[in-house]
C-alpha atoms as a PDB file:
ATOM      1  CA  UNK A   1     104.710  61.423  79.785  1.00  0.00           C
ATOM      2  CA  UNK A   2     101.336  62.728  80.568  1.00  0.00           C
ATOM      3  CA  UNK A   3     101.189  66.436  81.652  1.00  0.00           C
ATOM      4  CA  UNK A   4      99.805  67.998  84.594  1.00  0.00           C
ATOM      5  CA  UNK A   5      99.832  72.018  85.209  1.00  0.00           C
ATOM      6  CA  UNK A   6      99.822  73.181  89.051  1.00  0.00           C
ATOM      7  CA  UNK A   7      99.781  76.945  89.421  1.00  0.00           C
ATOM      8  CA  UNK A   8     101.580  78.506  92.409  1.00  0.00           C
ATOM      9  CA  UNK A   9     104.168  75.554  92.182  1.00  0.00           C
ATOM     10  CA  UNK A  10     106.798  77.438  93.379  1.00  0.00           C
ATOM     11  CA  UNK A  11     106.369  76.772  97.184  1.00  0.00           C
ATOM     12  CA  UNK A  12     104.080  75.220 100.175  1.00  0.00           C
ATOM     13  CA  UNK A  13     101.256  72.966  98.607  1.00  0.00           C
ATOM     14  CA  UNK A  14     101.797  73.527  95.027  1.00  0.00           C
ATOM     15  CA  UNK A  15     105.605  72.914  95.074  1.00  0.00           C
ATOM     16  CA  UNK A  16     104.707  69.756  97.015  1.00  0.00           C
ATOM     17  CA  UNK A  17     102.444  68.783  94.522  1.00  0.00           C
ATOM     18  CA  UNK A  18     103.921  69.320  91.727  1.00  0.00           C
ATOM     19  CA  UNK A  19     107.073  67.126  93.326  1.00  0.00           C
ATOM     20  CA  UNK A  20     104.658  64.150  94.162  1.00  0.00           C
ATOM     21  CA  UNK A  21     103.081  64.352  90.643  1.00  0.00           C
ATOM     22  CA  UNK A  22     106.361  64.161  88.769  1.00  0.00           C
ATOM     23  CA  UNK A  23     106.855  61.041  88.771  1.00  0.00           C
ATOM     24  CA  UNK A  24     104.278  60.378  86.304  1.00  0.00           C
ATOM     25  CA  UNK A  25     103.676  63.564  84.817  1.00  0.00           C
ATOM     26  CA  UNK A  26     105.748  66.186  82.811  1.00  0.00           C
ATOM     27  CA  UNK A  27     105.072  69.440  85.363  1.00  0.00           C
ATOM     28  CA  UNK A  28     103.703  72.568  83.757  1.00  0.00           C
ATOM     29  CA  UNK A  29     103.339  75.481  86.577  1.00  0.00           C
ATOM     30  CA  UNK A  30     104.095  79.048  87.424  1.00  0.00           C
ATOM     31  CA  UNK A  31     105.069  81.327  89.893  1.00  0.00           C
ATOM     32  CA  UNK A  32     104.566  84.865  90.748  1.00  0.00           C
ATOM     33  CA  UNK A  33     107.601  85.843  91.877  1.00  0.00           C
ATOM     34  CA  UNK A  34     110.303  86.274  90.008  1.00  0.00           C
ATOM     35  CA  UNK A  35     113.088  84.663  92.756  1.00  0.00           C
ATOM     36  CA  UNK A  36     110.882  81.606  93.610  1.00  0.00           C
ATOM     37  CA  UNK A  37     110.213  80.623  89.664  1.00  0.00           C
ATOM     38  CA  UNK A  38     114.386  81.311  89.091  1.00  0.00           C
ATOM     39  CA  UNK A  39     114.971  78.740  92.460  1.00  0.00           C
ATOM     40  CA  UNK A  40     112.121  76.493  91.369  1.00  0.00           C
ATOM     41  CA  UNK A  41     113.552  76.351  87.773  1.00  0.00           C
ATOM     42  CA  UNK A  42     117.257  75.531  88.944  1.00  0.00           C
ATOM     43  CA  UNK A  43     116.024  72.422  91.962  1.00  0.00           C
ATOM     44  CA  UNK A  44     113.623  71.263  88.776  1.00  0.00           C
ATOM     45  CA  UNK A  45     115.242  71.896  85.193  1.00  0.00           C
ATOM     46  CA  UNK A  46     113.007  68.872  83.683  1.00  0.00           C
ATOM     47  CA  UNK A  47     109.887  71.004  84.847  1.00  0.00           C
ATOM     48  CA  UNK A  48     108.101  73.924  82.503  1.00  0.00           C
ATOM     49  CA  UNK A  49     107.865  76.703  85.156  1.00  0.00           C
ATOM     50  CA  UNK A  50     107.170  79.827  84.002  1.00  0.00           C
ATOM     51  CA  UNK A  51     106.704  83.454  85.813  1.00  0.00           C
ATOM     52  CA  UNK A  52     103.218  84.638  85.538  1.00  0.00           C
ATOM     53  CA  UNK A  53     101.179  86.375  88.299  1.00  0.00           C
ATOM     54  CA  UNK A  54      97.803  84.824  88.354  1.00  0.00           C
ATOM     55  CA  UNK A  55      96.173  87.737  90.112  1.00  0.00           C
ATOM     56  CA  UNK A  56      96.123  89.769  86.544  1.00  0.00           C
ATOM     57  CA  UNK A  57      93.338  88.028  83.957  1.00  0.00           C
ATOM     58  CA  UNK A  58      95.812  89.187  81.503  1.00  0.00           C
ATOM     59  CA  UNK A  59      99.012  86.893  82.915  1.00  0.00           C
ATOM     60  CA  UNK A  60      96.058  84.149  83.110  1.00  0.00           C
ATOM     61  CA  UNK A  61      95.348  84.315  80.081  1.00  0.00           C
ATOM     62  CA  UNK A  62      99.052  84.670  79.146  1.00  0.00           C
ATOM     63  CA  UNK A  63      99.464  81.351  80.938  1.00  0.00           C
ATOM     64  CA  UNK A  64      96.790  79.475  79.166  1.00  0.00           C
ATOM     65  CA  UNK A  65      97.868  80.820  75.632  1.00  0.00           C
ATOM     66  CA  UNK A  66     101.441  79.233  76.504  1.00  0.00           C
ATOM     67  CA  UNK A  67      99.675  76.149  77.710  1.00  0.00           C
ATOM     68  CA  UNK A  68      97.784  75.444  74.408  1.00  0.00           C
ATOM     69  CA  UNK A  69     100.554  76.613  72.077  1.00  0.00           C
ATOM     70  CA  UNK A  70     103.183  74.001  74.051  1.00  0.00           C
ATOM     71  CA  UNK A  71     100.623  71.273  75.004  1.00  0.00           C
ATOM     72  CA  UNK A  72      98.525  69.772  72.759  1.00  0.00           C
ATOM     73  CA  UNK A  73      97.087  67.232  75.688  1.00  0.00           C
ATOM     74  CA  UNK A  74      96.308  67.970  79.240  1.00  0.00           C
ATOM     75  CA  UNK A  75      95.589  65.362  81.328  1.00  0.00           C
ATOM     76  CA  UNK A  76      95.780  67.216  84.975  1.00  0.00           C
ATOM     77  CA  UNK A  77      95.167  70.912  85.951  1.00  0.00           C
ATOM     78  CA  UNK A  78      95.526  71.648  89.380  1.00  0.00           C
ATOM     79  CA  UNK A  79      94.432  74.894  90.479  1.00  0.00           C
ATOM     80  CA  UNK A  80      96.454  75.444  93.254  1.00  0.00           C
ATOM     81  CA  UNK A  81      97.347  79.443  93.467  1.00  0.00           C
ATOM     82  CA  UNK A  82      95.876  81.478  95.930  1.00  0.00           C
ATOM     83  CA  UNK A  83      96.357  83.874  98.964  1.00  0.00           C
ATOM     84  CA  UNK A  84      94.997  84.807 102.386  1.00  0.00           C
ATOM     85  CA  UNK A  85      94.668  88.220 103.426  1.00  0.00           C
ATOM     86  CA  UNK A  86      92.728  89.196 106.960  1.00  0.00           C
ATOM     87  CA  UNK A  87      90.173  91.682 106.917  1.00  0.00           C
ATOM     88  CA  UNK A  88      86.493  91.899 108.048  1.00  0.00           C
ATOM     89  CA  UNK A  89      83.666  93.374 105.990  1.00  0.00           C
ATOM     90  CA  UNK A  90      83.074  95.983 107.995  1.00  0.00           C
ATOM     91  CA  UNK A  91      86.481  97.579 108.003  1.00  0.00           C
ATOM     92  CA  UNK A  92      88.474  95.640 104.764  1.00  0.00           C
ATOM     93  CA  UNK A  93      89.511  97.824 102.183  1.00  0.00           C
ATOM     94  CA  UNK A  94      87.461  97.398  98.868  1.00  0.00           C
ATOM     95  CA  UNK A  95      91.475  96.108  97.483  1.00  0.00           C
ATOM     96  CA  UNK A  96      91.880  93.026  99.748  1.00  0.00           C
ATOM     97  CA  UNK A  97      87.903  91.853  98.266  1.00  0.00           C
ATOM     98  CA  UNK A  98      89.126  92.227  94.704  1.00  0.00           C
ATOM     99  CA  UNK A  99      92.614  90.813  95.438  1.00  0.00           C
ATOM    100  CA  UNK A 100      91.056  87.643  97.169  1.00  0.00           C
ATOM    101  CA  UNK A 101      88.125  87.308  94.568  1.00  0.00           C
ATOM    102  CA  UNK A 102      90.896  87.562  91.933  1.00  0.00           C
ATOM    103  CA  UNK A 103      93.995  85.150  92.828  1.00  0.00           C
ATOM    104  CA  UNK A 104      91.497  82.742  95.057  1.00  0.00           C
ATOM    105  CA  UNK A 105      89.003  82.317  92.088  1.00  0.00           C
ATOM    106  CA  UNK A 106      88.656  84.274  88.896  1.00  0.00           C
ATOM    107  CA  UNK A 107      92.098  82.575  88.195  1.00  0.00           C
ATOM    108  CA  UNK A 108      90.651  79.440  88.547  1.00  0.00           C
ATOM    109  CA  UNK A 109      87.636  79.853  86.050  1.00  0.00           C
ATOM    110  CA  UNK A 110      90.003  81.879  83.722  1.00  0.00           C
ATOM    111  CA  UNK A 111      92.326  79.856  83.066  1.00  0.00           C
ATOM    112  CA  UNK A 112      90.299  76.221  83.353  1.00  0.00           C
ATOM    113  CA  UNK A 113      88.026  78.102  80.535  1.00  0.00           C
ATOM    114  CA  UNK A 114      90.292  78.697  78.484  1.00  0.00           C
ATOM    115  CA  UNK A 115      91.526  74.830  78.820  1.00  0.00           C
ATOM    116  CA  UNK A 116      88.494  73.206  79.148  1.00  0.00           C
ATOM    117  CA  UNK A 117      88.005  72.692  74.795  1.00  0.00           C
ATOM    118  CA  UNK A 118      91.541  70.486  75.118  1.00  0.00           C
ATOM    119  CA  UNK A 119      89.941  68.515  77.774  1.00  0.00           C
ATOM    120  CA  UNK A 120      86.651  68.305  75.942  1.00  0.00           C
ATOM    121  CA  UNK A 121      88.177  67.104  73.381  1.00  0.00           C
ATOM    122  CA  UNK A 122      90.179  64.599  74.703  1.00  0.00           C
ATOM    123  CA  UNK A 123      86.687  63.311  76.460  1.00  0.00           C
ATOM    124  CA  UNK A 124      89.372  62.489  79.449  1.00  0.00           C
ATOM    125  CA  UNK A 125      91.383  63.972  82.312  1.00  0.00           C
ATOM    126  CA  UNK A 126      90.519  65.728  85.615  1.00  0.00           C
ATOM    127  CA  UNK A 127      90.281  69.105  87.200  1.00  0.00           C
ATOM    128  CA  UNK A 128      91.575  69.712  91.107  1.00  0.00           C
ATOM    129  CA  UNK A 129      90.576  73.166  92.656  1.00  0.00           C
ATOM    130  CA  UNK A 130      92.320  73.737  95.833  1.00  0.00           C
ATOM    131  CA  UNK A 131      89.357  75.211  97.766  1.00  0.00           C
ATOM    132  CA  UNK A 132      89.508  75.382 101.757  1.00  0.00           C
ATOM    133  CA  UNK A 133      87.943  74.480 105.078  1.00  0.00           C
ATOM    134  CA  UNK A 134      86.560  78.343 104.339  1.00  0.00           C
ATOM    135  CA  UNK A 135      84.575  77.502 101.282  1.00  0.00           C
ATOM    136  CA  UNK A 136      82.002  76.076 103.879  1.00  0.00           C
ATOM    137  CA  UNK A 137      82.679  77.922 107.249  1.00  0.00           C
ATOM    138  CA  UNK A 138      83.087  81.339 108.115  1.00  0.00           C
ATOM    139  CA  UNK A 139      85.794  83.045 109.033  1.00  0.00           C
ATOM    140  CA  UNK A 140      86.206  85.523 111.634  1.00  0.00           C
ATOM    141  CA  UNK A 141      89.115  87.307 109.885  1.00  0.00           C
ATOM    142  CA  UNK A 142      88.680  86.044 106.871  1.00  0.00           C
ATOM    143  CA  UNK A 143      85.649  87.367 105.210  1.00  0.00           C
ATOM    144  CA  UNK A 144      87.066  88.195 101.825  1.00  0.00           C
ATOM    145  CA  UNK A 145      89.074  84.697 101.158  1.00  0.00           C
ATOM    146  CA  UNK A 146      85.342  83.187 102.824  1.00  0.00           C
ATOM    147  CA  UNK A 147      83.993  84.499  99.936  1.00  0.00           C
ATOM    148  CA  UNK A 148      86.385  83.856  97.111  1.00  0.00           C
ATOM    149  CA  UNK A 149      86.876  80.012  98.488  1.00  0.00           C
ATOM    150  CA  UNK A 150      83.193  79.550  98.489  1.00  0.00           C
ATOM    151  CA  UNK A 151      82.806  80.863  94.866  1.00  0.00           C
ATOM    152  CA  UNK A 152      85.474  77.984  93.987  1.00  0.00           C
ATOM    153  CA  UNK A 153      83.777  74.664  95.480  1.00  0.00           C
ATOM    154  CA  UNK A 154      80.491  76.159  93.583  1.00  0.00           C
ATOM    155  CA  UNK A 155      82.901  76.911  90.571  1.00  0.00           C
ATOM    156  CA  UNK A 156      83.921  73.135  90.926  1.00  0.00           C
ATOM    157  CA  UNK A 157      80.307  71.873  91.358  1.00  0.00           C
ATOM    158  CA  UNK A 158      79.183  73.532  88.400  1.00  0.00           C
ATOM    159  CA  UNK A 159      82.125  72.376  86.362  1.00  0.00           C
ATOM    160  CA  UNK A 160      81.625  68.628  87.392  1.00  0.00           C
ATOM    161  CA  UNK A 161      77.766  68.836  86.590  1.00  0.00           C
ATOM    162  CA  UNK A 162      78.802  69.549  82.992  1.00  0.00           C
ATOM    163  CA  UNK A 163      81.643  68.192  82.081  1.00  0.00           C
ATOM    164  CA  UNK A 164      80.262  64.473  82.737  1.00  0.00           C
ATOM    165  CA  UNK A 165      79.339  63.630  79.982  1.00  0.00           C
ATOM    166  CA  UNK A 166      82.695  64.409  78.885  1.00  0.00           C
ATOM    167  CA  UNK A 167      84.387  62.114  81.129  1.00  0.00           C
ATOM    168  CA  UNK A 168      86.636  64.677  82.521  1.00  0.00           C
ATOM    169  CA  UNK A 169      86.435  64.474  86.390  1.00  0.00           C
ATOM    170  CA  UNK A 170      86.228  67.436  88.800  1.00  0.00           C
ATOM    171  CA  UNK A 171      87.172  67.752  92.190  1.00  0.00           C
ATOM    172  CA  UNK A 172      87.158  70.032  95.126  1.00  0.00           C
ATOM    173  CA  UNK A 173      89.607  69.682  97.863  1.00  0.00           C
ATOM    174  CA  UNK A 174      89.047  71.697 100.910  1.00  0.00           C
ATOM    175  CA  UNK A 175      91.575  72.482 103.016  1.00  0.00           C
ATOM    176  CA  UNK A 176      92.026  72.831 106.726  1.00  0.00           C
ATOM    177  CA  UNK A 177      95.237  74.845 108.216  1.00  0.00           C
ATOM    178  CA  UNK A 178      98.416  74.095 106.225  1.00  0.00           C
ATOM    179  CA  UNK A 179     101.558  74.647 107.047  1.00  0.00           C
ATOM    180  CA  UNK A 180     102.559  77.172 104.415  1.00  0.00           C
ATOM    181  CA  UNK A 181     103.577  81.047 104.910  1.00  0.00           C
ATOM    182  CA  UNK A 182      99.808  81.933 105.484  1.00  0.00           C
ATOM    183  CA  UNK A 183     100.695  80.758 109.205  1.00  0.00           C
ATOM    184  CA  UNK A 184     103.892  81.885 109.725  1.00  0.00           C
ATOM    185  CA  UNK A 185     104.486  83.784 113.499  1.00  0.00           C
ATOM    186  CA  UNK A 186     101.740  81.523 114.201  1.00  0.00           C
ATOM    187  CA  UNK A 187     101.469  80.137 117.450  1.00  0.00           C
ATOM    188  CA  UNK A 188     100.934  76.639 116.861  1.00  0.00           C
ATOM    189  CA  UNK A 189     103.598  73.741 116.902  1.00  0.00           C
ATOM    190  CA  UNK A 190     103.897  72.078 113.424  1.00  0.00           C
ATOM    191  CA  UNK A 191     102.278  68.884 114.097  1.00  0.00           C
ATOM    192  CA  UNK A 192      98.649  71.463 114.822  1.00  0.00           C
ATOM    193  CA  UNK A 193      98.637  72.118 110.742  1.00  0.00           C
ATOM    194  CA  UNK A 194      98.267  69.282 108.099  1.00  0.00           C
ATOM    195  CA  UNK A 195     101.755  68.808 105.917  1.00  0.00           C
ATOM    196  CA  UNK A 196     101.968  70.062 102.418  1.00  0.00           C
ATOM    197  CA  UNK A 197     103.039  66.384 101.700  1.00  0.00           C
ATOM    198  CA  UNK A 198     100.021  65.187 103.765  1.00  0.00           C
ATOM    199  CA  UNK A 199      98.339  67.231 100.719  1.00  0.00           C
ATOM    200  CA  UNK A 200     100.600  66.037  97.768  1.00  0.00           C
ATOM    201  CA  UNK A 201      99.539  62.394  98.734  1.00  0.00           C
ATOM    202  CA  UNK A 202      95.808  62.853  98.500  1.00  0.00           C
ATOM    203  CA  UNK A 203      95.799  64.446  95.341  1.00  0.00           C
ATOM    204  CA  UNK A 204      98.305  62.026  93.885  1.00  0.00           C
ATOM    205  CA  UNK A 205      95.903  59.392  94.843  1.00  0.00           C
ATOM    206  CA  UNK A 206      92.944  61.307  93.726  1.00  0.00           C
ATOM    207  CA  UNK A 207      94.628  61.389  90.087  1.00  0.00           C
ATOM    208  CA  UNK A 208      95.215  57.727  89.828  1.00  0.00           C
ATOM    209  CA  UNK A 209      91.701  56.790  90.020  1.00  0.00           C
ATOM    210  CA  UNK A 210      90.304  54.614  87.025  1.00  0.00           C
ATOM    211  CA  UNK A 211      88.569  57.028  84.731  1.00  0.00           C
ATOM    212  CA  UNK A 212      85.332  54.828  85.968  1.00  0.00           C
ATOM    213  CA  UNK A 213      85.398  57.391  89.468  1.00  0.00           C
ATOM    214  CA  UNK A 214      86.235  60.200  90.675  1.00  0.00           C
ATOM    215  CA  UNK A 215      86.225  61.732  93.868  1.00  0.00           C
ATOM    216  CA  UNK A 216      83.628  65.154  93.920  1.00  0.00           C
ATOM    217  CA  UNK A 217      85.354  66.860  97.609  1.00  0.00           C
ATOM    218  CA  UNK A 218      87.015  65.869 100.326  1.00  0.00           C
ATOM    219  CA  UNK A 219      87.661  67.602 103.145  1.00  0.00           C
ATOM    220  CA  UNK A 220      91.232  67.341 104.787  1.00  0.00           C
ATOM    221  CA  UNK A 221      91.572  68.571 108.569  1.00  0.00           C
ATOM    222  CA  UNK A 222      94.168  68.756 111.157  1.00  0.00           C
ATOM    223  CA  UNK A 223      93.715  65.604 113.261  1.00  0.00           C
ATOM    224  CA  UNK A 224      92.864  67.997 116.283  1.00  0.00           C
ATOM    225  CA  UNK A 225      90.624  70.163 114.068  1.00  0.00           C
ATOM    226  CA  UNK A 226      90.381  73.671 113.253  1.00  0.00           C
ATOM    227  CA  UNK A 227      92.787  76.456 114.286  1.00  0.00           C
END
């Protein structure tokens, strides 16, 4: 089977992904926490999960180095992990910056360039950054994640300018509110947020593209609109 790594698989949109996408491919991922990479592991024995916080460049680079040495071919990387934490410039601690910058994007360009010579190689396969609604509107509370979700659809702009001539597609995917533990207390009914499934779908269909397209970004609301 073909292989596709999703980070954060372990729950919300990555779990749902990586569900959707096993029916074609062998599922590489990883978790952060130790309880939720132990549950994932026992629901999924036939998937590679492995426990590796993707805040630290060191675990990223842990990650990839037990990527290449088990996978020879990539076909998929979706770079799914990420966090929101509140805070506004003025009064955020200089922590919750580096913590977004770090798990929102540096993981991202870590870890896709330390994969990108097996995809170069190959002259095939595609790249999905989970980016957000936030990558191209401000948020009020948000500042910090603002920032780091920008820096990934320009992360996945760049990448897509030069890998073409490598035929290995890039695409952005910017998400509106989810219904994942970001909103939990929230108080909004369910059918206010988009469905991790809702999410699965899309990039299930964005991967099955002939190798002739691909789909730069796309830009996935609630049907009622922003929260």
């Amino acid at each position: 089977m073909s292989v596709a790594i999703v980070t954060g698989c372990t729950r919300g949109v990555g779990y749902a992904i990586a569900k959707r996408l096993s029916q074609k491919y062998t599922i590489i991922g990883c978790g952060s926490t130790a309880h939720t990479v132990a549950d994932t592991q026992k629901r999924h024995p036939e998937w590679d999960i492995q426990l590796y916080d993707l805040s630290q460049k060191k675990e990223v680079i842990g990650f990839a180095d037990y990527v290449l040495s088990n996978y020879p071919e990539i076909q998929l990387l979706v770079n799914n992990a990420g966090r929101f934490m509140p805070g506004r410039l003025y009064d955020e601690t200089d922590e919750v910056y580096e913590q977004m910058l770090a798990i929102n994007l540096s993981s991202a360009y870590y870890l896709t360039k330390r994969l990108l010579p097996t995809f170069m190689k190959q002259r095939n396969g595609l790249i999905i950054n989970i980016a957000s609604i936030a990558s191209i509107a401000a948020y009020p509370n948000g500042s910090s994640y603002s920032i780091a979700k920008a820096g990934l659809l320009s992360f996945s702009r760049n990448l897509r300018e030069q890998l073409k001539s490598y035929h290995v597609g890039v695409t952005a995917v910017l998400l509106g509110a989810t219904l994942t533990r970001s909103w939990e207390g929230a108080p909004y009914p369910p059918e206010r947020f988009i469905a991790p499934e809702t999410v699965a779908e899309i990039v299930w269909t964005i991967s099955q593209l002939p190798p002739s397209a691909v789909v730069e970004e796309i830009v996935i609301r609630p049907m009622l609109g922003d929260l």
